[in-house]
Protein backbone atom coordinates (compact mmCIF):
# COMPACT_ATOMS: atom_id res chain seq x y z
CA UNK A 1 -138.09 -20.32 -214.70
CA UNK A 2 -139.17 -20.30 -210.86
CA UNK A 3 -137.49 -21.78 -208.18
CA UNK A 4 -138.89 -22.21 -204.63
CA UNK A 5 -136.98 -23.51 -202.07
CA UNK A 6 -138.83 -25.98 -199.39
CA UNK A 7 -138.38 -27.36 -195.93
CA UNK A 8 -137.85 -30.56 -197.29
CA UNK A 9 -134.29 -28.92 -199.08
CA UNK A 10 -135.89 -29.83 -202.24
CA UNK A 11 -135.82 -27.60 -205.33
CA UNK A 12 -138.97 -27.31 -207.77
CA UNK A 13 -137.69 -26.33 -210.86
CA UNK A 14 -140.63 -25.48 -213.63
CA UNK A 15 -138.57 -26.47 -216.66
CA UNK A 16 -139.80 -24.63 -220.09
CA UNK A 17 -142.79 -26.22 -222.42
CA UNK A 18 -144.54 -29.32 -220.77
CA UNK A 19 -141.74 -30.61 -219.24
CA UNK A 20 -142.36 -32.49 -215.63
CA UNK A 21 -140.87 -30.98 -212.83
CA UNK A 22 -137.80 -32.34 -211.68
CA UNK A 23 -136.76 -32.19 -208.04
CA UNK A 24 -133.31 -31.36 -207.23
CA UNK A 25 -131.60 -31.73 -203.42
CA UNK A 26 -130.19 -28.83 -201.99
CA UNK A 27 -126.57 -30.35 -202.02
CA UNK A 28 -126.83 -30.70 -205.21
CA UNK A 29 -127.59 -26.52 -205.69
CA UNK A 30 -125.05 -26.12 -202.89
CA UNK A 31 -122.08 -28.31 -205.27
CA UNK A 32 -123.07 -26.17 -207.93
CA UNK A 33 -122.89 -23.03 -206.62
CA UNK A 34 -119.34 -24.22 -204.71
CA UNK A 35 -117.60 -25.07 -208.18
CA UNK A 36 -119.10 -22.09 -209.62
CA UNK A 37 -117.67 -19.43 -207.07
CA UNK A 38 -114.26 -20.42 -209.18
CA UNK A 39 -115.97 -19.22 -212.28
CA UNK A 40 -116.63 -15.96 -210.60
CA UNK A 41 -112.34 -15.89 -210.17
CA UNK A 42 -112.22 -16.91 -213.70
CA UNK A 43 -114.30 -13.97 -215.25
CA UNK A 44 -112.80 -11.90 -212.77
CA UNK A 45 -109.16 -12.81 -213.98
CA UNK A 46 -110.73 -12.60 -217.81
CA UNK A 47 -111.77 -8.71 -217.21
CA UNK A 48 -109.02 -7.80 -215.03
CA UNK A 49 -106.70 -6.01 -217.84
CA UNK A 50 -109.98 -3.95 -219.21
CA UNK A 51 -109.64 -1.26 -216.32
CA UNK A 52 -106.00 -2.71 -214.71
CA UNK A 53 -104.13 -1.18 -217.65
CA UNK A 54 -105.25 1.93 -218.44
CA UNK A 55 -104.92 2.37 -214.20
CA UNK A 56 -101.04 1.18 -215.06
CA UNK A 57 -100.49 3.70 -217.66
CA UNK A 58 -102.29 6.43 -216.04
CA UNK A 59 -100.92 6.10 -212.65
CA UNK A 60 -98.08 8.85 -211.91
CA UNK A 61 -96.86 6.72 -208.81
CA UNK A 62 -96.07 2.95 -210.72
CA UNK A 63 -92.18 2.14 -210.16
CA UNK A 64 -92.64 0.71 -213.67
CA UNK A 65 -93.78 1.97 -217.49
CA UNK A 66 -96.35 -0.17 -219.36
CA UNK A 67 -95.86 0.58 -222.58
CA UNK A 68 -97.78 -0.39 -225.75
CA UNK A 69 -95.81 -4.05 -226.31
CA UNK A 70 -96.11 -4.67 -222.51
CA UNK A 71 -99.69 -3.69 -222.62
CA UNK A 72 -100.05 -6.68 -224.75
CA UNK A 73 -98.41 -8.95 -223.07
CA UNK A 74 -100.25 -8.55 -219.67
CA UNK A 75 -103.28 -8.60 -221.42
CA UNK A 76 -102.74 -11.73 -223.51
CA UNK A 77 -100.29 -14.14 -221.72
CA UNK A 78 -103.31 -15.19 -219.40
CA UNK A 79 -104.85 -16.95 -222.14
CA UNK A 80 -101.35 -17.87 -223.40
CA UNK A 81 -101.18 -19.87 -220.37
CA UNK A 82 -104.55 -21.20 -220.09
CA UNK A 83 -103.36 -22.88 -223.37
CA UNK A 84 -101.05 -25.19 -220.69
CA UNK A 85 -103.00 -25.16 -217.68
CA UNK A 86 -105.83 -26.88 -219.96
CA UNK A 87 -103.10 -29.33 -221.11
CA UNK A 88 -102.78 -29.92 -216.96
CA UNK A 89 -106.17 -29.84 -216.23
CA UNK A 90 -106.82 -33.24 -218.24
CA UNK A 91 -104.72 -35.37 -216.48
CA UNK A 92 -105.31 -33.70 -213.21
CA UNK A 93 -108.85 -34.42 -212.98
CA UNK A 94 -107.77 -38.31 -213.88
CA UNK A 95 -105.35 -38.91 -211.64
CA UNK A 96 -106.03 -36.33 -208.58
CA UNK A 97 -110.28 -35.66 -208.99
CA UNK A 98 -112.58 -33.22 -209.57
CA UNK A 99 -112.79 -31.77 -206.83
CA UNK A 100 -109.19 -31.98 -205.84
CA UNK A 101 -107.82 -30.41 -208.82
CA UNK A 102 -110.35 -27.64 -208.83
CA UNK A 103 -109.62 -27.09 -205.03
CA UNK A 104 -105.55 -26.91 -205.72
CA UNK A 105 -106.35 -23.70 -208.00
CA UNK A 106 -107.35 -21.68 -204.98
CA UNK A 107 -103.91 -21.01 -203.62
CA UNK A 108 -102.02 -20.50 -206.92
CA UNK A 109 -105.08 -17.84 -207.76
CA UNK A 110 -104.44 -15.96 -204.41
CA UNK A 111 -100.61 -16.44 -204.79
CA UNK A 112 -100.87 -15.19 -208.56
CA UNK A 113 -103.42 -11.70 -207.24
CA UNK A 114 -100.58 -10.96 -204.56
CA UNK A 115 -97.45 -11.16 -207.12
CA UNK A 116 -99.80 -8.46 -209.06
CA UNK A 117 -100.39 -6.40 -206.21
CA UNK A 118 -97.23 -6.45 -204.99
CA UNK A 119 -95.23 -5.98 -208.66
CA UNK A 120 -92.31 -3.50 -208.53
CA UNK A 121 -91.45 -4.48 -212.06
CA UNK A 122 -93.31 -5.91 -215.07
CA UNK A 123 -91.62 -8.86 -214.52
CA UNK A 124 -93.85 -9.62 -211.28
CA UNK A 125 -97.40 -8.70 -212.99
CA UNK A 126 -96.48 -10.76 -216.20
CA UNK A 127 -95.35 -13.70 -213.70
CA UNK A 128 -98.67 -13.06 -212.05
CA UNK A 129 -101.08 -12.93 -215.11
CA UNK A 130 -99.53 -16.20 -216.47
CA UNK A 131 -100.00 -17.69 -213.59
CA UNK A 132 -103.48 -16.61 -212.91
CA UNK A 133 -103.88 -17.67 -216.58
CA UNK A 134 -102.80 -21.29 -215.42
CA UNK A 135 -105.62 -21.80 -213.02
CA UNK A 136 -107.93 -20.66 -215.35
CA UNK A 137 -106.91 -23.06 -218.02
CA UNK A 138 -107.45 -25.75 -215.21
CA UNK A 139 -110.49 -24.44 -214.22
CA UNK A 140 -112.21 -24.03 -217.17
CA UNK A 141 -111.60 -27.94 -218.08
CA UNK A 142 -112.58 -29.03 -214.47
CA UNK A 143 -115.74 -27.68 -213.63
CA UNK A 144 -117.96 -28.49 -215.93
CA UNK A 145 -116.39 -32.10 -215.41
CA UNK A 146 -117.50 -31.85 -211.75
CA UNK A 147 -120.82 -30.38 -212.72
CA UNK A 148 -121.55 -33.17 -215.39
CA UNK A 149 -121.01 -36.05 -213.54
CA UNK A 150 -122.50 -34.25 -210.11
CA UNK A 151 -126.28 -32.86 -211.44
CA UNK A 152 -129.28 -35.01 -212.66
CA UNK A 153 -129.88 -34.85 -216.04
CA UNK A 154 -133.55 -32.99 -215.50
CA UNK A 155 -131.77 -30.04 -214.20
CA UNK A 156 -128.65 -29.86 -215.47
CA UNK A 157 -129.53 -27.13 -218.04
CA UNK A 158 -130.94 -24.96 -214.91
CA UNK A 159 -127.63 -25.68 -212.85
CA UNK A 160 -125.24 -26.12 -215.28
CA UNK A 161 -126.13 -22.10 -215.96
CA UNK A 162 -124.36 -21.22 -212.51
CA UNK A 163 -120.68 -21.27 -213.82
CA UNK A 164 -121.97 -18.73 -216.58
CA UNK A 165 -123.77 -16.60 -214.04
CA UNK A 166 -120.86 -16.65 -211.85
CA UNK A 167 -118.45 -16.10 -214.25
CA UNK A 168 -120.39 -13.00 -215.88
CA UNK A 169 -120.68 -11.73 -212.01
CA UNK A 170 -116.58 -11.99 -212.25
CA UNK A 171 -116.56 -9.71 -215.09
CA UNK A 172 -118.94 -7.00 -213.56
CA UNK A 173 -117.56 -7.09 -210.04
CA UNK A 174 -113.96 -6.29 -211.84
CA UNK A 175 -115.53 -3.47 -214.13
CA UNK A 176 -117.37 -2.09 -211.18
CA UNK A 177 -114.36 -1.94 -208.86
CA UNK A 178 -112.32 -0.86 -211.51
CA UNK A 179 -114.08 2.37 -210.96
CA UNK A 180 -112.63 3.06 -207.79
CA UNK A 181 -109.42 1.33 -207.31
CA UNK A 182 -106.35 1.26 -208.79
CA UNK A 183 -104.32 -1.70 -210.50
CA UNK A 184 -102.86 -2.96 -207.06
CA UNK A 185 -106.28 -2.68 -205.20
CA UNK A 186 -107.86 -4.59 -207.84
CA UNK A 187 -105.60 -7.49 -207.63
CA UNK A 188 -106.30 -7.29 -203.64
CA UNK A 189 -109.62 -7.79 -204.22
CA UNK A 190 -108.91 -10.29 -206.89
CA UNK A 191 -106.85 -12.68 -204.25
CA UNK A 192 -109.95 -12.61 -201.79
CA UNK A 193 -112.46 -13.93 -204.27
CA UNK A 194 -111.11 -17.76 -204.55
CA UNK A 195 -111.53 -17.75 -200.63
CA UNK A 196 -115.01 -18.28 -200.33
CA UNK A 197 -114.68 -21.35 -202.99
CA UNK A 198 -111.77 -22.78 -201.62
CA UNK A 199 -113.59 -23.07 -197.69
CA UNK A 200 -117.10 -24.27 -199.81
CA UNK A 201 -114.65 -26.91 -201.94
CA UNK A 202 -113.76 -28.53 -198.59
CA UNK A 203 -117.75 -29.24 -197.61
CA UNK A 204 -118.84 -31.22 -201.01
CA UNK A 205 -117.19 -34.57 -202.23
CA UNK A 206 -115.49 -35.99 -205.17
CA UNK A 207 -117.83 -37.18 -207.72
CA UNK A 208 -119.47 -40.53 -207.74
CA UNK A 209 -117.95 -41.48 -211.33
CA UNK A 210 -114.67 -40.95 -210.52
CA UNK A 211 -114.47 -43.38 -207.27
CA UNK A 212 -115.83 -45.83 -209.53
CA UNK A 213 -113.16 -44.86 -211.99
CA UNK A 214 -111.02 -45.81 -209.22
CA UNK A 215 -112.88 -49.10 -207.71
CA UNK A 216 -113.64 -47.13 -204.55
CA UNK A 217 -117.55 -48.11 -204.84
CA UNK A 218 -118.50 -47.65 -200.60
CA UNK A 219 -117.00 -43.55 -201.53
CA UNK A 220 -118.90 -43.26 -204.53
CA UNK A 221 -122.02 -44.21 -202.58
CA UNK A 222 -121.52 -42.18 -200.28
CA UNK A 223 -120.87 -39.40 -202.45
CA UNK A 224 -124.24 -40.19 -204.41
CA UNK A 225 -126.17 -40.44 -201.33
CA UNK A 226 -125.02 -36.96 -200.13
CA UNK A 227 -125.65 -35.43 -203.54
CA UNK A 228 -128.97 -37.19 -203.84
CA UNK A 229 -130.10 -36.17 -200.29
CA UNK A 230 -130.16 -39.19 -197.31
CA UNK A 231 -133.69 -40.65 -198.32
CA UNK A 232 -133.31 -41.01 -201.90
CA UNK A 233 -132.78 -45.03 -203.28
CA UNK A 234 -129.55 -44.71 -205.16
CA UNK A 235 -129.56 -48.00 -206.24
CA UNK A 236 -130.68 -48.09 -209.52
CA UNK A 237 -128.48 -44.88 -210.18
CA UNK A 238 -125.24 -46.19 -208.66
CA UNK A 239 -125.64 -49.56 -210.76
CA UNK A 240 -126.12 -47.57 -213.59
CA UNK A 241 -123.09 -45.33 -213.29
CA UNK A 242 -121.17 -48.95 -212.51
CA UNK A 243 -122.24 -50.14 -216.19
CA UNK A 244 -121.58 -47.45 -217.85
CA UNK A 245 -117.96 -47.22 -217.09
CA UNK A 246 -117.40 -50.87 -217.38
CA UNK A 247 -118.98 -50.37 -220.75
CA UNK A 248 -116.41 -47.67 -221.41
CA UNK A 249 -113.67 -49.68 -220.16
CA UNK A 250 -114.42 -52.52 -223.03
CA UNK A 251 -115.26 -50.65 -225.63
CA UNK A 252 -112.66 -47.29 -225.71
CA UNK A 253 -109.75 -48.23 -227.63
CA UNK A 254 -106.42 -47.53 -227.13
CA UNK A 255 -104.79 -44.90 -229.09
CA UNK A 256 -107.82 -42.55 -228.34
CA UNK A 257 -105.89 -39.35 -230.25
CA UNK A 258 -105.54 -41.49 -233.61
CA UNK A 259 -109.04 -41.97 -233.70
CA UNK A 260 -109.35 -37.81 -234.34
CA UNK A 261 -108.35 -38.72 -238.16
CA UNK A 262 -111.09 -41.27 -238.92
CA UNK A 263 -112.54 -40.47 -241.65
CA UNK A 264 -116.15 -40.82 -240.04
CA UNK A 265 -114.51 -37.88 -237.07
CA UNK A 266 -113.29 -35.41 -238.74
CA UNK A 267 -116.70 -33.70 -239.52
CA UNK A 268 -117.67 -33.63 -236.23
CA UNK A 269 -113.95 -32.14 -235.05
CA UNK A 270 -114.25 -29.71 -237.98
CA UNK A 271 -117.57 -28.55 -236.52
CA UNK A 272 -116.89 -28.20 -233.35
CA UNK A 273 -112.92 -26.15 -233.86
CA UNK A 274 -114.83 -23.94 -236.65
CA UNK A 275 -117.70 -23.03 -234.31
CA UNK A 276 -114.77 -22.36 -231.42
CA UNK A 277 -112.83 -20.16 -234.40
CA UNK A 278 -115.77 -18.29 -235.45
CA UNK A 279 -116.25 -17.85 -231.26
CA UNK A 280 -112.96 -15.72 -230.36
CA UNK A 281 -112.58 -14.25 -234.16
CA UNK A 282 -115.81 -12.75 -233.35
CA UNK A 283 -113.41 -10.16 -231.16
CA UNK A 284 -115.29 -10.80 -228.30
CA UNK A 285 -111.95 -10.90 -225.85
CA UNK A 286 -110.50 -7.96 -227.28
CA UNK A 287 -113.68 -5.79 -225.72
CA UNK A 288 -113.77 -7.83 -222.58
CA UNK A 289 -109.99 -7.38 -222.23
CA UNK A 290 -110.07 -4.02 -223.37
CA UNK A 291 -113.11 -2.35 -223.10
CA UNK A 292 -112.55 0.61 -221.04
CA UNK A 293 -109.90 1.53 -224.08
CA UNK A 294 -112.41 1.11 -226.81
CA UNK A 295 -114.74 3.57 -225.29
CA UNK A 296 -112.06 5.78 -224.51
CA UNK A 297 -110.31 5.64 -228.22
CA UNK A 298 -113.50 6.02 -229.33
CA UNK A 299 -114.19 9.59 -227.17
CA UNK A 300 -117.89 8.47 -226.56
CA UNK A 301 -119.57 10.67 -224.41
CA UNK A 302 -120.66 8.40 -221.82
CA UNK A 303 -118.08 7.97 -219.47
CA UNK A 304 -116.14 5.22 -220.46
CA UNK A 305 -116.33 3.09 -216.67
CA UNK A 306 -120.10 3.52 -216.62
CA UNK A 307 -120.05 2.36 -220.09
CA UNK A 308 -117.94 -0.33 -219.27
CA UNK A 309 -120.29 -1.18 -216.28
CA UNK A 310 -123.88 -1.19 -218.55
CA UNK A 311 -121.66 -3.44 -220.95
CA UNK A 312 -121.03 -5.70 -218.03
CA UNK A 313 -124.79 -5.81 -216.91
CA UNK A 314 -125.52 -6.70 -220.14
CA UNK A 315 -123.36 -9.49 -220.45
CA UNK A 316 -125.01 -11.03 -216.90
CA UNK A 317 -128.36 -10.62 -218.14
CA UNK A 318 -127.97 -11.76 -221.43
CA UNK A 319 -126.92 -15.79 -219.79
CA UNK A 320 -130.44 -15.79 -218.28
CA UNK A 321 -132.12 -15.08 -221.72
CA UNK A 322 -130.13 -17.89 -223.78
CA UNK A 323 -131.04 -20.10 -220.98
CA UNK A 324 -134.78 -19.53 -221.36
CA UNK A 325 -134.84 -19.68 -225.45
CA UNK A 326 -131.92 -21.94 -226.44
CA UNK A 327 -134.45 -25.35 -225.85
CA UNK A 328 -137.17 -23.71 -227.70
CA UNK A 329 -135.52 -21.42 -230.78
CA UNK A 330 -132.92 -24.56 -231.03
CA UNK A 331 -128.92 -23.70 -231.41
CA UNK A 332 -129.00 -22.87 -235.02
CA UNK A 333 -132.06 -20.08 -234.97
CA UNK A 334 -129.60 -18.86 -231.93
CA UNK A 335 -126.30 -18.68 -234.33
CA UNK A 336 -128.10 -17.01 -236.93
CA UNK A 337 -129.50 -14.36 -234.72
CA UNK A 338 -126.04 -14.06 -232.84
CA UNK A 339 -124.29 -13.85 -236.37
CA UNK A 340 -126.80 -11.27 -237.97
CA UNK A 341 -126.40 -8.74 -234.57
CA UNK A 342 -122.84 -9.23 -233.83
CA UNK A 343 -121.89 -8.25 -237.74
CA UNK A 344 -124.67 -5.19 -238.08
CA UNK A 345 -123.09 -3.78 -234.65
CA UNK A 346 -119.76 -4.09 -235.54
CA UNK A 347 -119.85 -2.61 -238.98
CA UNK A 348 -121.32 -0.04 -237.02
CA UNK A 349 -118.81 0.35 -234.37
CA UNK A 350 -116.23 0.46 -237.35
CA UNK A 351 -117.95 3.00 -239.41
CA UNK A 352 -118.29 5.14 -235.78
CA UNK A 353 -114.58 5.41 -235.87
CA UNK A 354 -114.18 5.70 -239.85
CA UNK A 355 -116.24 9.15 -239.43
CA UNK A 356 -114.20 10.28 -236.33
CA UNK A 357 -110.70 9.40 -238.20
CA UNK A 358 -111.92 11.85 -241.14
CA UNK A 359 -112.71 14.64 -238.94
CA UNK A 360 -115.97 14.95 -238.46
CA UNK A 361 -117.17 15.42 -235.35
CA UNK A 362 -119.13 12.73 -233.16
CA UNK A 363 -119.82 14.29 -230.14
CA UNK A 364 -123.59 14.41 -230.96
CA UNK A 365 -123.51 10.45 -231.69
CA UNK A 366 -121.45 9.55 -228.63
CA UNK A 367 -124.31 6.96 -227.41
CA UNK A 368 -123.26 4.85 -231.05
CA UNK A 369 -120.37 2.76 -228.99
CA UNK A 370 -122.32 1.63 -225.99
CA UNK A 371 -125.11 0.80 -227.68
CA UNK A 372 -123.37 -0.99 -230.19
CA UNK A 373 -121.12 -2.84 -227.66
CA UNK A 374 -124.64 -3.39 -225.93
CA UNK A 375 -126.45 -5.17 -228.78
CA UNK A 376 -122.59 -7.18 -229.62
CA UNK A 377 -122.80 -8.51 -226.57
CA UNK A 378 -126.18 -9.62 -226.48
CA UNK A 379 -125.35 -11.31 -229.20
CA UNK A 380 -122.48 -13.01 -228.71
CA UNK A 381 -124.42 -14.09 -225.43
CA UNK A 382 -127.07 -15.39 -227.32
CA UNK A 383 -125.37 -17.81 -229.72
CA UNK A 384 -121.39 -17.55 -230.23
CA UNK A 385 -120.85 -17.66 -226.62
CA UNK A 386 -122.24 -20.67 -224.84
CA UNK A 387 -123.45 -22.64 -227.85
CA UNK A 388 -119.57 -23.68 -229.02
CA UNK A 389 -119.03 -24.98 -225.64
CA UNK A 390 -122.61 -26.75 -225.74
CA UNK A 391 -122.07 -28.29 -228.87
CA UNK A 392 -118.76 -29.43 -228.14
CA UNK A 393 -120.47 -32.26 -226.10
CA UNK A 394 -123.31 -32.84 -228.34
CA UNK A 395 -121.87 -33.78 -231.32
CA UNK A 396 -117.95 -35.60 -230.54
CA UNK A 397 -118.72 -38.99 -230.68
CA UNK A 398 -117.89 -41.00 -227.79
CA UNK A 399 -114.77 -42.44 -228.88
CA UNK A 400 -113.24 -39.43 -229.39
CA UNK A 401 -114.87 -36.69 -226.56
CA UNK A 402 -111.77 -36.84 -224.54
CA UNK A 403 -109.19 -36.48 -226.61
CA UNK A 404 -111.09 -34.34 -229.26
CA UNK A 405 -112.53 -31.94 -226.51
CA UNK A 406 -109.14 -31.40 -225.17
CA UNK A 407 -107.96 -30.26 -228.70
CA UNK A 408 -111.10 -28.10 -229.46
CA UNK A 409 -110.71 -26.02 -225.64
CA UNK A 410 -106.74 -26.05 -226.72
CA UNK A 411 -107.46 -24.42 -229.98
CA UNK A 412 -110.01 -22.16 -228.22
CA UNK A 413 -107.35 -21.12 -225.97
CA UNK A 414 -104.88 -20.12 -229.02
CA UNK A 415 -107.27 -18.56 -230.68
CA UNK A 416 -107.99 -16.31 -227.61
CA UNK A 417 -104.55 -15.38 -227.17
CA UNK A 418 -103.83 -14.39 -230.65
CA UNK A 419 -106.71 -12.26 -230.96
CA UNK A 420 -105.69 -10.33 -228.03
CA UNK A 421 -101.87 -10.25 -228.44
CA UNK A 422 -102.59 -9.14 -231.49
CA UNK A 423 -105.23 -6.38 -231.04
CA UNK A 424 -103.50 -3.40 -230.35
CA UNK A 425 -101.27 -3.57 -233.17
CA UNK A 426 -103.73 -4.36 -236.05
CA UNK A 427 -105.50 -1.70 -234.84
CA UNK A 428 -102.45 0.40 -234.98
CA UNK A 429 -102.07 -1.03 -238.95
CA UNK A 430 -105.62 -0.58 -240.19
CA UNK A 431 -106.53 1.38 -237.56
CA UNK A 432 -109.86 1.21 -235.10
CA UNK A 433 -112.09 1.40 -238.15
CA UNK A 434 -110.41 -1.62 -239.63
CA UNK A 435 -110.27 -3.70 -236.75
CA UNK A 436 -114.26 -3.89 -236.13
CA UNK A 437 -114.95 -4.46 -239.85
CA UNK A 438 -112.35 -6.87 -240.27
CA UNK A 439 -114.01 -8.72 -237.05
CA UNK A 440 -117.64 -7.78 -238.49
CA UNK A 441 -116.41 -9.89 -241.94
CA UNK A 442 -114.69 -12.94 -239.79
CA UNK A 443 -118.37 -13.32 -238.12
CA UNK A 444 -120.38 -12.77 -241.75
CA UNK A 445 -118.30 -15.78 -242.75
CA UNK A 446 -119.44 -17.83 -239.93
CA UNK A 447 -122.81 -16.92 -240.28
CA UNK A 448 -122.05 -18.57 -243.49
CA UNK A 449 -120.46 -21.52 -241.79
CA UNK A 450 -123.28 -22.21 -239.42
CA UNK A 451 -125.50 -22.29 -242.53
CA UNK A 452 -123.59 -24.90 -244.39
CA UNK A 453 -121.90 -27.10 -241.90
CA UNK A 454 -123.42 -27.41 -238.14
CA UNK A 455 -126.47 -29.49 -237.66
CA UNK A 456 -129.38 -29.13 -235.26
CA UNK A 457 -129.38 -30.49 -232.49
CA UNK A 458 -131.94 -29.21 -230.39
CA UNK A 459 -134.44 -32.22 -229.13
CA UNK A 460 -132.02 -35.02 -230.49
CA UNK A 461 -130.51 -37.46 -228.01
CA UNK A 462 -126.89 -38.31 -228.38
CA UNK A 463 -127.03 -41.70 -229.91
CA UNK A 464 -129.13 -39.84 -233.01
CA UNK A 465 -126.44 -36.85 -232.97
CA UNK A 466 -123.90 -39.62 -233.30
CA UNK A 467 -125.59 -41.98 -235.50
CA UNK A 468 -125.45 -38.99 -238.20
CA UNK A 469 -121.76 -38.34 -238.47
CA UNK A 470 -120.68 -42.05 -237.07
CA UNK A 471 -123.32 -44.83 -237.35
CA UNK A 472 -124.81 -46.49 -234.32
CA UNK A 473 -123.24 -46.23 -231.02
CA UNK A 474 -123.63 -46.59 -227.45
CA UNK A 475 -123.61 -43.42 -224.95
CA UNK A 476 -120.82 -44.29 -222.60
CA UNK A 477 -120.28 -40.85 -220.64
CA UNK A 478 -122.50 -38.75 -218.84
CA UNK A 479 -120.17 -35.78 -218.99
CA UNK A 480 -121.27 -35.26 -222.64
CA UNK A 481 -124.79 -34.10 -221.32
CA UNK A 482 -122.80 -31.64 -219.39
CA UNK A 483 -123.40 -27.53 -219.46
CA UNK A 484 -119.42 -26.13 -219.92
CA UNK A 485 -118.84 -23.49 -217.96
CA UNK A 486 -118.60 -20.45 -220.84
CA UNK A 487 -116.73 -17.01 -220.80
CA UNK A 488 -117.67 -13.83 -222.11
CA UNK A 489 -114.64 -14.76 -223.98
């Protein structure tokens, strides 16, 4: 992928294979890149716990004790209330925008960083975290929204990877500076990150789809024009964006959610909430969340930050390789490989800290965790981590993407939570050992899943994808073509 940027504030983008190049405004990049400087808060907010709580428990000077229990809890009440803020986020993005409702997280997030910084008790950070945990919830529902109905279709894949970027950059800026400040001076630099989005939110508009939603058609052409750059005939474009949501209008009926049941949806639903189970099972937030832990239970000999840190890297690099192979390997060649490294590293991990229970001594294999954790996260990166997300739009039919998707991020959300809420004390039950191969056998069973149950969907337009679970349909929403903004978790 090369992109060049001209005097004309044009964008060549060389897409992979023989595909034409498409030619993408500058606004367009710069609306991209605005929604996804809130990704980098979200990733941030995702990692913050990995070096924030051993810094609590360490640190001699903290009015307050973290103990095991509250360790948990300020680890997994974020996602907790992401669970609601999702919930929010849906009506939200109806009723107040796109860009509105991602632009009224930027206050709450620096409001929710300051509470942490300033905590005397546990009280305050657990207020904090939840809070924090709110906006990401909202977040994570909005911006691909924006994105989707904001970015043509010929480069949606390209800019659509920002949030991912962004939100991987999050998670490395947090495990980097988690090296050299404390818990307090990490939320600091926590409540200055949704700054630079907040000031960018105010320069791009609300999308052209939802001032039509509205019947405000002179703002949604101006909105289109600015997106589309100042010489570009929108015309065709606007009128088309006009008819689809009339179309929508006749043909959605009411009582959306009971349509989930339908015998014709439930295979798609099924799909989708199985690939988001098999997603967090995986264990993935319980090393993001508590990474610098791991490495440190595990008494690697790598120092567990810089560990932490190559981890991290990883975990950025890793979004630019799924972006270059998903369109040619398709998403099921990219499960398989995702399943088959993610269980072989694991078993590994577990079998690293089976040896080291019994006594022997591992001093000589200390590299075994961060490479391990290295090739897990490539792994997940490839396949368990965006593809879910991906999918998600790809294969819900139309009648049900709204109401489905907003059960299928829900149940991602719970899923997240319990994993990490519950972490610490299954490992305490069936100790470290236990833990990874228990996680290694949840993924082994998806690998099985992706086998039997998800289809291919790589080179399909959505009217086919549909046509094989529902019959014949017409495409009604362009925010099912959208890229979701993913987390490492």
């Amino acid at each position: 992928m090369k992109i060049l940027m001209r005097a004309d504030t044009h964008v060549n983008i060389e897409l992979p294979g023989n595909a034409p190049v498409a030619k993408c405004t500058f606004t367009q990049v710069l609306a991209a890149l605005s929604v996804s400087m809130c990704s980098m808060v979200v990733g941030y907010s995702s990692s913050y716990t990995s070096p924030g709580l051993v810094s609590m428990r360490d640190n001699a000077t903290a009015t307050f004790e973290v103990t095991k229990e509250t360790g948990m809890w300020i680890g997994s009440i974020m996602p907790l209330s992401a669970l609601f803020g999702g919930m929010i986020g849906g009506p939200s993005i109806e009723y107040l925008g796109r860009r509105n409702t991602i632009l009224a997280t930027a206050l709450p997030f620096i409001a929710a960083w300051l509470l942490i910084s300033l905590a005397a008790n546990v009280a305050m950070v657990l207020a904090g975290r939840a809070l924090c945990g709110f906006c990401v919830g909202i977040a994570s529902l909005s911006l691909p929204v924006y994105l989707g109905e904001t970015i043509q279709a010929e480069v949606r894949g390209t800019l659509g990877l920002l949030p991912t970027a962004f939100g991987n950059t999050g998670i490395l800026v947090c495990f980097i500076a988690g090296m050299y400040l404390d818990w307090r001076n990490l939320a600091l630099l926590g409540a200055a990150l949704p700054i630079p989005f907040m000031i960018l939110m105010f320069v791009i508009p609300e999308t052209p789809r939802w001032y039509i939603s509205k019947g405000k058609t002179k703002r949604a052409r101006k909105s289109l024009q600015w997106l589309r750059g100042k010489g570009t005939d929108i015309t065709d474009e606007l009128s088309s964006v006009q008819k689809l949501h009339t179309d929508s209008e006749r043909n959605v009926s009411q009582g959306a959610f009971m349509q989930l049941f339908k015998k014709n949806h439930l295979k798609p639903l099924f799909i989708s909430l199985g690939l988001m189970f098999f997603q967090q099972f995986s264990g993935i937030n319980a090393v993001i969340f508590y990474t610098v832990q791991i490495f440190r239970d595990a008494g690697s000999s790598i120092d567990e930050n810089i560990s932490t840190i190559v981890v991290g890297i990883v975990n950025f690099i890793s979004t630019f390789v799924a972006a270059s192979v998903i369109d040619r390997l398709g998403r099921k060649m990219l499960l398989y490989i995702s399943a088959i490294s993610m269980c072989l590293t694991l078993f590994t991990f577990g079998t690293f800290f089976y040896v080291k229970a019994t006594g022997v001594d591992v001093t000589a294999f200390g590299w075994i965790p961060l490479m391990s954790l290295i090739v897990y996260v490539i792994g997940f990166s490839l396949g368990f981590g965006p593809i879910p997300w991906l999918m998600m739009g790809e294969i819900l039919p139309v009648k049900i993407r709204g109401s489905a998707a907003s059960v299928a991020t829900a149940f991602n959300w719970s899923c997240t939570f319990i994993v990490t809420k519950t972490y610490e004390d299954i490992v305490s039950v069936i100790g470290p050992y236990g833990t990874f191969w228990m996680f290694g056998t949840i993924v082994l069973v998806g690998f099985v899943f992706v086998i039997v149950s998800v289809p291919e969907t790589r080179g399909r337009s959505l009217e086919e994808i549909e046509k094989r679970f529902t019959g014949p349909v017409r495409r009604m929403s362009a925010v099912a073509n959208m890229k979701p903004m993913p987390m490492a978790c």
